[in-house]
Protein backbone atom coordinates (compact mmCIF):
# COMPACT_ATOMS: atom_id res chain seq x y z
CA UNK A 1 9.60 56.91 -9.88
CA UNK A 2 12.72 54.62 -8.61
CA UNK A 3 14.65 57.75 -8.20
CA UNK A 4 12.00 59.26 -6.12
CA UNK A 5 11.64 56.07 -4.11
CA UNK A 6 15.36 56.32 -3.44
CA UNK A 7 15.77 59.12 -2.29
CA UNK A 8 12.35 58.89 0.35
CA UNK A 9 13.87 55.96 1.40
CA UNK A 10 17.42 57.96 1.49
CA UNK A 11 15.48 60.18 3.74
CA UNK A 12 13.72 57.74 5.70
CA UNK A 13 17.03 55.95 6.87
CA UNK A 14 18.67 59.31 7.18
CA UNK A 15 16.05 60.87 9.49
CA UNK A 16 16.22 57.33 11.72
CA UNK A 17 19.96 57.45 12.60
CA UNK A 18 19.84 61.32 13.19
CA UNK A 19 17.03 60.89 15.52
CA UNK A 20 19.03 57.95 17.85
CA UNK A 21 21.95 60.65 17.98
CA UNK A 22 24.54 59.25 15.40
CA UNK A 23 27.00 62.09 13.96
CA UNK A 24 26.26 62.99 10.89
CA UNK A 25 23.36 60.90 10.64
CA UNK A 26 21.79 62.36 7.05
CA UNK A 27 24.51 61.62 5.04
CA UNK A 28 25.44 58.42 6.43
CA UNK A 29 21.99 57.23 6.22
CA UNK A 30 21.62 58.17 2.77
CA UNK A 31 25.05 56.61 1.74
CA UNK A 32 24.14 53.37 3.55
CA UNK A 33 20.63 53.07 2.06
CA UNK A 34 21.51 54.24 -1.79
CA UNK A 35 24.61 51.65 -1.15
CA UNK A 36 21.90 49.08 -0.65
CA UNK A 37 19.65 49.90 -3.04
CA UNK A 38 22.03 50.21 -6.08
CA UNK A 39 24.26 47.51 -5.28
CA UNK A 40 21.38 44.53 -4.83
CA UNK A 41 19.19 45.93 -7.98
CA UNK A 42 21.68 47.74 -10.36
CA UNK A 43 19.99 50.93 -10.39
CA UNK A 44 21.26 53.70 -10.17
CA UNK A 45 19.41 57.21 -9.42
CA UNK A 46 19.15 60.17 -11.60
CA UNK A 47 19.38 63.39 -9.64
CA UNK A 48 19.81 66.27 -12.40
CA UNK A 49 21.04 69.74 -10.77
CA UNK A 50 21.49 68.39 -7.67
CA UNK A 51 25.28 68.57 -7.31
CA UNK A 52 25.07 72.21 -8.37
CA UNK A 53 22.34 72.18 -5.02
CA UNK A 54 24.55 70.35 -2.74
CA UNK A 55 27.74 72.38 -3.75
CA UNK A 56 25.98 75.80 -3.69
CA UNK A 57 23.62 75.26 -0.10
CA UNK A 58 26.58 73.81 1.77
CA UNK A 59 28.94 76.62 -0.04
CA UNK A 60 27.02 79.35 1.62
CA UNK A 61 26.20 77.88 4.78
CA UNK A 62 30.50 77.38 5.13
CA UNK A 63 30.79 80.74 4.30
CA UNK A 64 28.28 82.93 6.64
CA UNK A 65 30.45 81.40 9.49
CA UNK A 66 33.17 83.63 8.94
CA UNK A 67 31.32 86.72 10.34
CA UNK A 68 34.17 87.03 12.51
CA UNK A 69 36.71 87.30 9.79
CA UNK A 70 39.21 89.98 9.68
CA UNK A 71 43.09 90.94 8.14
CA UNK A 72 44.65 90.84 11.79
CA UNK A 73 43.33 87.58 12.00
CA UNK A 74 44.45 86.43 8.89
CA UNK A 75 47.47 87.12 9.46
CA UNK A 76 47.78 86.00 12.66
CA UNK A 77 46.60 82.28 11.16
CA UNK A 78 50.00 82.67 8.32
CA UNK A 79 52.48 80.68 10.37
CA UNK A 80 49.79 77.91 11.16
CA UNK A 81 48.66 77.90 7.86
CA UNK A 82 52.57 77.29 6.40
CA UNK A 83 52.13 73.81 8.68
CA UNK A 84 48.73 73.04 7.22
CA UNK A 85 50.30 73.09 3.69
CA UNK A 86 53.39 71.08 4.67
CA UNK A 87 50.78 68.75 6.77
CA UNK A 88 48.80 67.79 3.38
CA UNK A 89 51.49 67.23 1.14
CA UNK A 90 52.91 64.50 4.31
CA UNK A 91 50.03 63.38 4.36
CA UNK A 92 48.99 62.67 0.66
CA UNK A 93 52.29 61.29 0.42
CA UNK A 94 52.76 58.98 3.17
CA UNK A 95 49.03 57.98 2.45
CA UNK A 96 49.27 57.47 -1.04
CA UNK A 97 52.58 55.71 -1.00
CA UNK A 98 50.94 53.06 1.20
CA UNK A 99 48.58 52.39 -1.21
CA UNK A 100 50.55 52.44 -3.53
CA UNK A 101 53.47 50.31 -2.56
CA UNK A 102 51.62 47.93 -0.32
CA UNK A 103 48.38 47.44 -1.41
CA UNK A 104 49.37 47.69 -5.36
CA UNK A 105 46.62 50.41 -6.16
CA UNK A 106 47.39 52.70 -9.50
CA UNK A 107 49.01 55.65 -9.25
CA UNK A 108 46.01 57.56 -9.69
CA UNK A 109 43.68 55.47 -7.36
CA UNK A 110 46.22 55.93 -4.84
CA UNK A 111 46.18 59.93 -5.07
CA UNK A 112 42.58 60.56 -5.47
CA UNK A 113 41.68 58.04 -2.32
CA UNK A 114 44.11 60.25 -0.14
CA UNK A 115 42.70 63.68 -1.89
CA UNK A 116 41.78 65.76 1.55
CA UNK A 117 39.30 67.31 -0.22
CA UNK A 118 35.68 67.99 0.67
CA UNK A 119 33.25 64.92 -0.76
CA UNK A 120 31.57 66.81 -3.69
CA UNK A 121 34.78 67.62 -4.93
CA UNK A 122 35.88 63.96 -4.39
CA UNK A 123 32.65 63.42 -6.44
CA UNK A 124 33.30 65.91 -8.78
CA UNK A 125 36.70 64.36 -9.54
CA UNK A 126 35.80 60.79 -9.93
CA UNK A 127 33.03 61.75 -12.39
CA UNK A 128 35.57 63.87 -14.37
CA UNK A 129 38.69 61.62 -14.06
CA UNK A 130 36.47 57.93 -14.12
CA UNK A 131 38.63 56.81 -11.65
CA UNK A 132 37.76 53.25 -10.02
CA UNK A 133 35.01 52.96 -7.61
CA UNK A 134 37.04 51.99 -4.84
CA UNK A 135 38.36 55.41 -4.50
CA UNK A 136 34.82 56.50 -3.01
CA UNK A 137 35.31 53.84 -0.10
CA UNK A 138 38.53 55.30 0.85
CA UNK A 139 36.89 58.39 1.52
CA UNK A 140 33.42 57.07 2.74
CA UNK A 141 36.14 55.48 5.44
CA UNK A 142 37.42 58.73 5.91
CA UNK A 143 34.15 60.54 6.45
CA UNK A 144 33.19 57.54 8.88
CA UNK A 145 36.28 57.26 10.76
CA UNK A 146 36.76 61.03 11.52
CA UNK A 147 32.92 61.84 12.33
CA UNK A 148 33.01 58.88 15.51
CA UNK A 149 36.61 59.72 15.96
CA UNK A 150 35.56 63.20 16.88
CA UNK A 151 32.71 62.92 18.37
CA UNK A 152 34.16 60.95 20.73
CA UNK A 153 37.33 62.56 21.77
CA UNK A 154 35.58 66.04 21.99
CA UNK A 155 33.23 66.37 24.72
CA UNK A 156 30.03 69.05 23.78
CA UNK A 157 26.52 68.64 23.79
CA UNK A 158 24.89 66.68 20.85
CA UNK A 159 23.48 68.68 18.58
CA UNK A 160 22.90 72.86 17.80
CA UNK A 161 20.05 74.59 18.96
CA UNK A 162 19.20 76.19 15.03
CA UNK A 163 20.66 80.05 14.95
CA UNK A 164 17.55 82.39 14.37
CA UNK A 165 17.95 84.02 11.05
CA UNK A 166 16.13 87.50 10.16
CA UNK A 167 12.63 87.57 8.60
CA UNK A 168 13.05 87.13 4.62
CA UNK A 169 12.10 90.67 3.55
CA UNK A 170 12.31 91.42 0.25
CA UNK A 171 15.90 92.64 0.42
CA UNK A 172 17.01 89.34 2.05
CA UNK A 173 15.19 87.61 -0.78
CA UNK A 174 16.61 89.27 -3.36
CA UNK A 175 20.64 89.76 -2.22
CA UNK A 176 19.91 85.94 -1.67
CA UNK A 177 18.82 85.57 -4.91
CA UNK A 178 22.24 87.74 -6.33
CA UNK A 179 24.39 85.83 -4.35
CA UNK A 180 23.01 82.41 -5.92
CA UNK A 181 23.41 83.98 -9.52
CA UNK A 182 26.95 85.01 -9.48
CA UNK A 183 28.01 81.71 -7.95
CA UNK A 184 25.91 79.90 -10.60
CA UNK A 185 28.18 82.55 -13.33
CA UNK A 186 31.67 82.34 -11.97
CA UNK A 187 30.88 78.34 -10.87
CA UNK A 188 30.41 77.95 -14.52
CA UNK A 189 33.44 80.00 -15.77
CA UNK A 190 35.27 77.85 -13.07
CA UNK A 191 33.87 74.87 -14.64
CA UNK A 192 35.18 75.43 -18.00
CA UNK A 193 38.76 75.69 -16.44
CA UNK A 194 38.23 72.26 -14.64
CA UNK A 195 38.15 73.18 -11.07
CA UNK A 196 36.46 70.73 -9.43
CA UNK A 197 33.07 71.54 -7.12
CA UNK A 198 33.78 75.37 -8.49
CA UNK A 199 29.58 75.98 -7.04
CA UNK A 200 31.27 75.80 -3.56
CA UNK A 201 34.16 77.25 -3.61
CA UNK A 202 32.28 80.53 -5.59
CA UNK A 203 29.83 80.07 -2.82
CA UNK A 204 32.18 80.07 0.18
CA UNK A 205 34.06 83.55 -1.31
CA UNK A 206 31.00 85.19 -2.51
CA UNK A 207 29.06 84.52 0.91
CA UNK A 208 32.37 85.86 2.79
CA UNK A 209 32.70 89.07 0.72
CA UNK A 210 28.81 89.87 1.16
CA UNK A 211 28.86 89.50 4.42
CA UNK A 212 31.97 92.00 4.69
CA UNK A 213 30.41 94.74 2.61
CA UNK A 214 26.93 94.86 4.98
CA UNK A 215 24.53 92.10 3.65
CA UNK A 216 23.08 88.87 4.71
CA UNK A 217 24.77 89.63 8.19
CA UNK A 218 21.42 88.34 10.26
CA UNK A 219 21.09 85.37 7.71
CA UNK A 220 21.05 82.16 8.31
CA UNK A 221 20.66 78.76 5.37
CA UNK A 222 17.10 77.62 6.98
CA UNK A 223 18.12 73.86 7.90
CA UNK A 224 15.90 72.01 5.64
CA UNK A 225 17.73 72.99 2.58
CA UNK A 226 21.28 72.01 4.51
CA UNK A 227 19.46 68.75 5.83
CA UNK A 228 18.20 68.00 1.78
CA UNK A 229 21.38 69.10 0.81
CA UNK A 230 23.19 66.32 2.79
CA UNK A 231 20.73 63.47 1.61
CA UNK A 232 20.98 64.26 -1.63
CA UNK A 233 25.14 64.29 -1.30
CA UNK A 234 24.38 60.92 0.77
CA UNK A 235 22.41 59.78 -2.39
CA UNK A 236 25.00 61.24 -5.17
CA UNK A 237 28.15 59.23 -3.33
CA UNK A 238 25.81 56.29 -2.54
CA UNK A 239 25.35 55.42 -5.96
CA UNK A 240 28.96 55.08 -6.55
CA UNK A 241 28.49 51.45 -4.64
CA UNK A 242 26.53 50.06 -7.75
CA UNK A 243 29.44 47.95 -9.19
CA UNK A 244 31.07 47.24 -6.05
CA UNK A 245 30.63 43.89 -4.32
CA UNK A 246 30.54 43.73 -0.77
CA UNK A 247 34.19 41.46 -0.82
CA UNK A 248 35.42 44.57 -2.95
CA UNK A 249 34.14 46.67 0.18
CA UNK A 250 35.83 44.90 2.97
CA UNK A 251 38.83 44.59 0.73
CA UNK A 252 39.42 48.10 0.16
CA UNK A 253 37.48 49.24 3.28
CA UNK A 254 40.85 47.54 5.26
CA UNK A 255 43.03 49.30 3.27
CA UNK A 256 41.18 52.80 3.02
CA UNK A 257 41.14 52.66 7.11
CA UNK A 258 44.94 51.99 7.37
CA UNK A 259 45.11 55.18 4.63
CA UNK A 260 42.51 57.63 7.15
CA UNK A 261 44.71 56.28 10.15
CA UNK A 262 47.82 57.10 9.10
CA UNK A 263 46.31 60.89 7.40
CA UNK A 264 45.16 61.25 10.85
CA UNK A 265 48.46 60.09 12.56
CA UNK A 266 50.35 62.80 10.21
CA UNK A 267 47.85 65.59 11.44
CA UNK A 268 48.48 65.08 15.40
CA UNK A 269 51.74 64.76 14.69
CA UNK A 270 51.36 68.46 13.02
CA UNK A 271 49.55 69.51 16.14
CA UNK A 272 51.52 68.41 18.48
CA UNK A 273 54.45 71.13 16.74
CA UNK A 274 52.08 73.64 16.43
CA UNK A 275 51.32 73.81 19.86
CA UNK A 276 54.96 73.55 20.86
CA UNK A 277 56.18 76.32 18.02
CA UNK A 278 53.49 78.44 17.92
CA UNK A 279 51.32 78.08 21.20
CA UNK A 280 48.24 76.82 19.04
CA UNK A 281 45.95 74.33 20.98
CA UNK A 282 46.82 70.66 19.64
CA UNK A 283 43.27 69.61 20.06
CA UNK A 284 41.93 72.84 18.27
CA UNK A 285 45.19 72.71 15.56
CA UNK A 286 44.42 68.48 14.90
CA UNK A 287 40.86 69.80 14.23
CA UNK A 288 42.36 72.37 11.58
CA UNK A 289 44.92 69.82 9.97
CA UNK A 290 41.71 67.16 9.62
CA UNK A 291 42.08 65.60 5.93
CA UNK A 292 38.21 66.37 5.19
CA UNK A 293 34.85 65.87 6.82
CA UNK A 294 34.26 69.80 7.22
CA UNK A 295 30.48 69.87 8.47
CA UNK A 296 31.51 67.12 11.09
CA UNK A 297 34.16 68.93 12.04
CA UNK A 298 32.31 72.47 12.50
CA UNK A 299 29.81 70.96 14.20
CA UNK A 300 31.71 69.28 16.98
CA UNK A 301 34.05 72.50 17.20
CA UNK A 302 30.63 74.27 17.81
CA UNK A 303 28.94 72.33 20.46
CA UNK A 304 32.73 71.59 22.35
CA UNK A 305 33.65 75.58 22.30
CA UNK A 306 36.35 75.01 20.13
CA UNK A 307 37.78 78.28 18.26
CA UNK A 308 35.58 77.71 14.98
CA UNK A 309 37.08 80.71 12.95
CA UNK A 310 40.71 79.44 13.35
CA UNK A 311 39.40 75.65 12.53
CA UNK A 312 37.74 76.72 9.26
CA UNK A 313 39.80 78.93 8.05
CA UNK A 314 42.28 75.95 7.70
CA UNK A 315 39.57 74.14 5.84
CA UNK A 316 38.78 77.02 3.70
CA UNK A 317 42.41 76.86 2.44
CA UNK A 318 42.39 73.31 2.01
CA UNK A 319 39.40 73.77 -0.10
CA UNK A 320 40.43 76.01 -2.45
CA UNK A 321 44.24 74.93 -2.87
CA UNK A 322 42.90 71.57 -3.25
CA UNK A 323 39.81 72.50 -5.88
CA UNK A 324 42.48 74.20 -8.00
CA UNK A 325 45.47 72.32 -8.23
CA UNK A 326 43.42 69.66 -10.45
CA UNK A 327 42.14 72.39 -12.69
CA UNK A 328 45.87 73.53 -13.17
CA UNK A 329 46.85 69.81 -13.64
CA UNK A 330 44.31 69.28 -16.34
CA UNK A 331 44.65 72.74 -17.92
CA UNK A 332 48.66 71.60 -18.45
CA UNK A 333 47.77 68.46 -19.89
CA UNK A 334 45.41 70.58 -22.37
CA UNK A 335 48.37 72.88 -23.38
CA UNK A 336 50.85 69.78 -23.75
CA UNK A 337 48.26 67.87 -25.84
CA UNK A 338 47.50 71.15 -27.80
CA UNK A 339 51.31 71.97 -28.30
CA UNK A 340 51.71 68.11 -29.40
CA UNK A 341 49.23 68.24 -32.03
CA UNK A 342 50.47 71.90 -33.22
């Protein structure tokens, strides 16, 4: 019953600040108001499934946006691309150092509270690793600071009128249906290698190649499961806050912000020389470099008539270089405790 009166209330807040216009408003609301709730009364929700949910719904959704996809504009996107992978490890590193230098964090606070990942990995990775609590408001700071940041310096109309998806015949229904099984199979083969969030990624790919061989091209995620999706994500990372004090979050709040800032300093910066070596659009290429905050990002690139393919397909590679490269990290630490023992 407290879980369920969590996340109504997770709703309730959520609904209220997307209604007054504020970016992202779901899964801030449902942050702030789980924040609340677990750190004044110690409880903390139970939510079985739903980060299989979140990662699978907001998999698909990322993935039926590359309609436009094809191998002359992959290639085209190699060069850029090159940057994006240079960008991340400058950023990580100049990022992480901070905090870990200046501030005095751990080695491993300091990398996972720079991680440019997407937030259910982020999730995924503190519930895996058990690293401190304060790494989740590094990156709530992150989410924050890059949602006003962008909504701000990109002018567009608030909001998307909803896309009109086919009517769910019985084929839709069942390719639907497929496509939710085999990321559910390989997500759990994934899993067993340690790849963080491995629902989304499997999502993202398998929605891509259906959508290249003929199906679900008229389909659309109906919002309310994208909308629940994001609550329930609000609710998951919300909970983190239960044993941190609000001194905690104004201490590392400061020092998460000065992290974000100078991620976000490192990604004009990587702009700014993609436009000058390779013609890109620095406003369109800072989008593409952004350390995180995908649905924000697509969003705003939508309603300012930004080049979305180009901008997500960045973020796509993000994602998956950065959901693997902990699953090979752990997998080596597997074989050198294995080879130990032998």
């Amino acid at each position: 019953m407290k879980t369920l009166l969590c996340l109504l209330l997770a709703i309730a807040v959520g609904t209220a600040l997307q209604s007054v216009g504020v970016p992202h408003g779901l899964l801030l609301g449902s942050i702030l108001s789980t924040a609340i709730i677990v750190s004044q009364s110690g409880f903390s929700p139970t939510l079985r499934f739903s980060l299989g949910f979140v990662q699978i719904v907001l998999g698909i959704a990322t993935g039926l946006m590359f309609q436009a996809w094809d191998n002359q504009a992959a290639a085209s996107l190699l060069p850029s691309l090159g940057l994006l992978l240079l960008c991340l490890a400058v950023q990580v590193g100049i990022a992480g150092l901070w905090l870990y230098k200046v501030t005095g964090w751990n080695v491993k606070d300091s990398l996972l509270a720079v991680y440019p990942g997407a937030l259910a990995a982020v999730f995924d990775l503190l519930e895996s690793e058990r690293a401190s609590s304060k790494v989740i408001v590094v990156h709530l700071v992150r989410l924050l600071s890059i949602t006003v940041l962008v909504s701000f310096c990109i002018p567009g109309t608030p909001g998307l009128a909803a896309a009109e998806s086919s009517p769910w015949v019985l084929s839709t229904v069942l390719t639907l249906v497929s496509l939710i099984v085999l990321c559910l199979l390989l997500g759990r083969l994934l899993l067993r290698f340690g790849v963080p969030a491995p629902f989304m990624l499997t999502a993202i790919v398998l929605t891509g190649v259906f959508i290249k061989v003929g199906y679900l091209q008229t389909f659309h995620m109906p919002q309310w499961s994208v909308d629940f999706a994001s609550v329930l994500l609000g609710v998951l990372i919300g909970s983190k806050f239960q044993d941190i004090s609000f001194k905690d979050l104004v201490r590392h709040g400061r020092a998460g912000l000065i992290g974000v800032v100078l991620m976000l300093l490192v990604a004009a910066a990587f702009a700014a020389l993609a436009g000058k070596i390779l013609g890109s659009d620095p406003l369109t290429a800072w989008l593409a470099y952004m350390p995180g905050a995908i649905e924000t990002i697509t969003i705003v690139a939508f309603s300012g008539g930004l080049n979305v393919v180009f901008i997500l397909s960045h973020h796509l590679v993000r994602m998956v270089l950065l959901h693997f490269a902990p699953a090979l990290l752990i997998q080596a630490r597997r074989w050198r405790e294995m080879s130990e023992r032998s």
